[in-house]
C-alpha atoms as a PDB file:
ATOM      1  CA  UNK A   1      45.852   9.298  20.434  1.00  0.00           C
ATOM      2  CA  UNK A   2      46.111   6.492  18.226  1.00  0.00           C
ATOM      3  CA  UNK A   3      42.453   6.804  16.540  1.00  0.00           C
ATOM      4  CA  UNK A   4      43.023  11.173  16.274  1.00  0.00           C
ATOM      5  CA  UNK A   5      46.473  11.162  14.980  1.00  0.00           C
ATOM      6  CA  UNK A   6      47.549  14.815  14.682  1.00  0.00           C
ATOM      7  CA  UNK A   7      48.676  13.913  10.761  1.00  0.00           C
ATOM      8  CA  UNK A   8      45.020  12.987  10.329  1.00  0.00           C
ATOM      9  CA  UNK A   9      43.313  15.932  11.850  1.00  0.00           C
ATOM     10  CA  UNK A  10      41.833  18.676   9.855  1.00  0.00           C
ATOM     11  CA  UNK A  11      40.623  20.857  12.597  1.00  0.00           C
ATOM     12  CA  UNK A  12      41.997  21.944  16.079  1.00  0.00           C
ATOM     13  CA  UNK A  13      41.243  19.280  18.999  1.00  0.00           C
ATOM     14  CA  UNK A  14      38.282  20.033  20.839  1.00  0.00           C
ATOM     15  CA  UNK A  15      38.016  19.488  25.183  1.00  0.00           C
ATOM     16  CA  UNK A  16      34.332  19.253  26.336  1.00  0.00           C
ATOM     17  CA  UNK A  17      34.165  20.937  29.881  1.00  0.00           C
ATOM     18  CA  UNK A  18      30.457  20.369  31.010  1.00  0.00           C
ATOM     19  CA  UNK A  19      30.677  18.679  34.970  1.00  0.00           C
ATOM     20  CA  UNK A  20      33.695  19.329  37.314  1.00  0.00           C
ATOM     21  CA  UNK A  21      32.655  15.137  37.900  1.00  0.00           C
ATOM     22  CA  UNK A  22      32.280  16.172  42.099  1.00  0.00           C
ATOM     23  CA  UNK A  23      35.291  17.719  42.615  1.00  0.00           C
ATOM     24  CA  UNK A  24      35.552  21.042  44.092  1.00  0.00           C
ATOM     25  CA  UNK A  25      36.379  23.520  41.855  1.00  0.00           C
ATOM     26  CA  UNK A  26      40.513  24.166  42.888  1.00  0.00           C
ATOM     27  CA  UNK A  27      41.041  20.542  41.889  1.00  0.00           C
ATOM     28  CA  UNK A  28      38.682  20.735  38.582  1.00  0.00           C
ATOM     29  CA  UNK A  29      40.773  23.186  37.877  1.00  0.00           C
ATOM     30  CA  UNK A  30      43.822  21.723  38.527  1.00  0.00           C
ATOM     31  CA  UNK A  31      42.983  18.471  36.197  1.00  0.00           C
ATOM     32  CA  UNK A  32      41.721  20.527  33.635  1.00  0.00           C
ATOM     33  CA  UNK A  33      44.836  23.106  33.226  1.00  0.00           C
ATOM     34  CA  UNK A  34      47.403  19.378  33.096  1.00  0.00           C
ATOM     35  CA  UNK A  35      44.684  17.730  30.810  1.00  0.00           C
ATOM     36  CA  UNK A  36      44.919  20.962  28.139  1.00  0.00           C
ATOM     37  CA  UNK A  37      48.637  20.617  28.371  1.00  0.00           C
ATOM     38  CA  UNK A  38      48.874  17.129  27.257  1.00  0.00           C
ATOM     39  CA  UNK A  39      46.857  18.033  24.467  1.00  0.00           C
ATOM     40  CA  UNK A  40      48.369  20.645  23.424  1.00  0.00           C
ATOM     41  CA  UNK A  41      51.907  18.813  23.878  1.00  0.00           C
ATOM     42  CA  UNK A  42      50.291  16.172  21.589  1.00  0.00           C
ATOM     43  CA  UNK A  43      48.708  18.131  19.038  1.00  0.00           C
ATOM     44  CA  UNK A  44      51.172  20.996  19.036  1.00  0.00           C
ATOM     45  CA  UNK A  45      48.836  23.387  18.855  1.00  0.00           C
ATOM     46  CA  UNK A  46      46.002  25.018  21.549  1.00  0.00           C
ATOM     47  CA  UNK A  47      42.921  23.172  21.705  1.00  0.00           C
ATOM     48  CA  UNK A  48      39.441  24.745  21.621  1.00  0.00           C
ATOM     49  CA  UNK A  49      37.575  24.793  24.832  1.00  0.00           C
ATOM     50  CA  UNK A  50      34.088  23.646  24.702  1.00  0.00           C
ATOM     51  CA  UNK A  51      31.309  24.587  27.981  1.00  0.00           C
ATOM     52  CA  UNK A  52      27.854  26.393  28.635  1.00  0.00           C
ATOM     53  CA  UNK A  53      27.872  29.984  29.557  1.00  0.00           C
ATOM     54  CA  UNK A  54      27.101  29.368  32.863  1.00  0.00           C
ATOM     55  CA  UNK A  55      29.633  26.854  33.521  1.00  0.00           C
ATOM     56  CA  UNK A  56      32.311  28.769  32.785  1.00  0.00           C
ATOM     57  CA  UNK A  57      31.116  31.728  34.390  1.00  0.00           C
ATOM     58  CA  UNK A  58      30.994  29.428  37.451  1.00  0.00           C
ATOM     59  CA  UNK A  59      34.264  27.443  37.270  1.00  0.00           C
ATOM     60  CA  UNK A  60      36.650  28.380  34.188  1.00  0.00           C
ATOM     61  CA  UNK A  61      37.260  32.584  34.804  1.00  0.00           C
ATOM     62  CA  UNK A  62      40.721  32.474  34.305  1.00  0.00           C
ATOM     63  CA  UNK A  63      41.471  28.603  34.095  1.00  0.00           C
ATOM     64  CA  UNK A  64      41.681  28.481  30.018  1.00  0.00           C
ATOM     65  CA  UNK A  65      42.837  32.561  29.104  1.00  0.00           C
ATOM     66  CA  UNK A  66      44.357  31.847  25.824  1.00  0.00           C
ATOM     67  CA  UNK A  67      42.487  29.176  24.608  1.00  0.00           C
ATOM     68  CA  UNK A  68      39.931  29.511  22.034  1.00  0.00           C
ATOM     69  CA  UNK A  69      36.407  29.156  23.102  1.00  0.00           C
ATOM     70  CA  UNK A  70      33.467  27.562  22.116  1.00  0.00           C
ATOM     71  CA  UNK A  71      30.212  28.582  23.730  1.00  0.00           C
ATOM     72  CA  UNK A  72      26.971  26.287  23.916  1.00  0.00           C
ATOM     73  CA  UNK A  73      23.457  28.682  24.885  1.00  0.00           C
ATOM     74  CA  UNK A  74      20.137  27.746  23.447  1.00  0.00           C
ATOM     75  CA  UNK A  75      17.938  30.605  24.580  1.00  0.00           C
ATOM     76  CA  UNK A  76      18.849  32.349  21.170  1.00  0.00           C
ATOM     77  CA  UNK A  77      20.583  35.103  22.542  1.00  0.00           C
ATOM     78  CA  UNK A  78      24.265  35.857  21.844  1.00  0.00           C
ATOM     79  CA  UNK A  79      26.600  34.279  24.879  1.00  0.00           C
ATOM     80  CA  UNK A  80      28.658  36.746  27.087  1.00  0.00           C
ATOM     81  CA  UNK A  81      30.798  35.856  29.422  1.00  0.00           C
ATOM     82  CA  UNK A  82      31.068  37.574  33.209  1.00  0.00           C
ATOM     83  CA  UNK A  83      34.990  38.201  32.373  1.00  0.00           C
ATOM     84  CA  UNK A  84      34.338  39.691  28.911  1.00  0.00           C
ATOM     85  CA  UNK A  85      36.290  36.798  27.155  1.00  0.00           C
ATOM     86  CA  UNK A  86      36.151  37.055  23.454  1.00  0.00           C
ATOM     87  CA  UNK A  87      34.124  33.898  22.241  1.00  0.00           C
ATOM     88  CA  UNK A  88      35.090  32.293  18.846  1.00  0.00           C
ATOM     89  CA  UNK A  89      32.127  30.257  18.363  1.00  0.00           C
ATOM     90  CA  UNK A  90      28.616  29.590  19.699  1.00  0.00           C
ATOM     91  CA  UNK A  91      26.289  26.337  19.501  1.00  0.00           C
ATOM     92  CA  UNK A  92      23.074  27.749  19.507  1.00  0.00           C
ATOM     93  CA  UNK A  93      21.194  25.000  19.330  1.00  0.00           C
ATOM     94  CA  UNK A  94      20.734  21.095  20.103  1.00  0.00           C
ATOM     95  CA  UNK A  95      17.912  21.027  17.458  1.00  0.00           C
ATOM     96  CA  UNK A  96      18.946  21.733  14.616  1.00  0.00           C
ATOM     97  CA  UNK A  97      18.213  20.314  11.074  1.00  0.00           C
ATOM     98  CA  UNK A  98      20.468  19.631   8.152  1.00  0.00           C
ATOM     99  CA  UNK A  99      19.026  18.334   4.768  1.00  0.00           C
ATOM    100  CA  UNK A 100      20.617  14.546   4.586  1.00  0.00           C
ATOM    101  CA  UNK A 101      20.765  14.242   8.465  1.00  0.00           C
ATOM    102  CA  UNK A 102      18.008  12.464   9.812  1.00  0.00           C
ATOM    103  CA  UNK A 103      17.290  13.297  13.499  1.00  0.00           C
ATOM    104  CA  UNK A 104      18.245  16.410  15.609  1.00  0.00           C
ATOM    105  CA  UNK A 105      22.378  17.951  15.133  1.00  0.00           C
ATOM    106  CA  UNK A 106      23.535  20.943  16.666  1.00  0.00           C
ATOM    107  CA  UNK A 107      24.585  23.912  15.208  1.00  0.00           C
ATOM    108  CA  UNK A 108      27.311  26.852  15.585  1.00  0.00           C
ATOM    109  CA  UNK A 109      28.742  29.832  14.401  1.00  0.00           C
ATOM    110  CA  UNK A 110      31.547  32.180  14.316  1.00  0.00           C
ATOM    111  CA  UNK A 111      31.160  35.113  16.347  1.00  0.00           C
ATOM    112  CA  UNK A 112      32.295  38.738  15.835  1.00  0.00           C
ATOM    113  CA  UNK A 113      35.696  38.218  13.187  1.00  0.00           C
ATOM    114  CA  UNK A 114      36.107  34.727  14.060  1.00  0.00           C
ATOM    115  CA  UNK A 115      36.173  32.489  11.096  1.00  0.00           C
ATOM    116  CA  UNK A 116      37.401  28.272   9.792  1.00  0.00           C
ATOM    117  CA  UNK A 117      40.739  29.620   9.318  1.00  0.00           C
ATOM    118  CA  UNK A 118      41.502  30.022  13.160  1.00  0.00           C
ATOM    119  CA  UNK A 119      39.903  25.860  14.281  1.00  0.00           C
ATOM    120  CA  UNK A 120      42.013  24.377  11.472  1.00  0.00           C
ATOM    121  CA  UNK A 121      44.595  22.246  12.068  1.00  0.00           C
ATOM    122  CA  UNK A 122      48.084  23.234  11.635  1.00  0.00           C
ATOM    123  CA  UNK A 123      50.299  20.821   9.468  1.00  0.00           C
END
């Protein structure tokens, strides 16, 4: 907390979900729902939830409803998940290039309505 100080912070905290680190899923779970609540405690305000499509279709259905989500799939075809859950943004890609940027970055978007006024941090 002390080098992502909430008064600092210009967008919405971010959890990467990408391994359940060998724990079956009910535990996972378990640690992931009391991590997001710390955060959220901290930060005052709901984090955005980070994982691959297949991931969550796996282990998350239900874990993080209410939580905005961020979806990575690089086969350049729009994410959907098995439970319908509305996605607010998608990486589609690992490779990316910016002008400036030397080397590979990734790169997202909005989906559907979504837009920077929903990930920005609330003072």
């Amino acid at each position: 907390m002390m080098q992502c100080r909430p008064a600092d912070q210009d967008l919405i905290p971010m959890i990467d979900v990408e391994t359940k680190s060998g724990l079956p899923t009910p535990e996972f779970c378990d640690s992931l729902t009391k991590f997001i609540a710390l955060v959220e405690e901290a930060y005052k305000q709901k984090p955005l939830i980070y994982t691959f499509t297949n991931f969550y279709n796996a282990h998350m259905q239900g874990v993080v409803d209410g939580y905005p989500l961020m979806i990575a799939q690089y086969n350049g075809i729009e994410p959907e998940l098995k439970d319908g859950r509305d996605i607010t943004m998608w990486q589609y890609t690992g490779k990316g290039r910016i002008n400036g940027i030397n080397g590979l970055v990734d790169k997202s978007r909005f989906l559907n309505n979504h837009g920077l006024r929903e990930i920005r941090f609330h003072h």
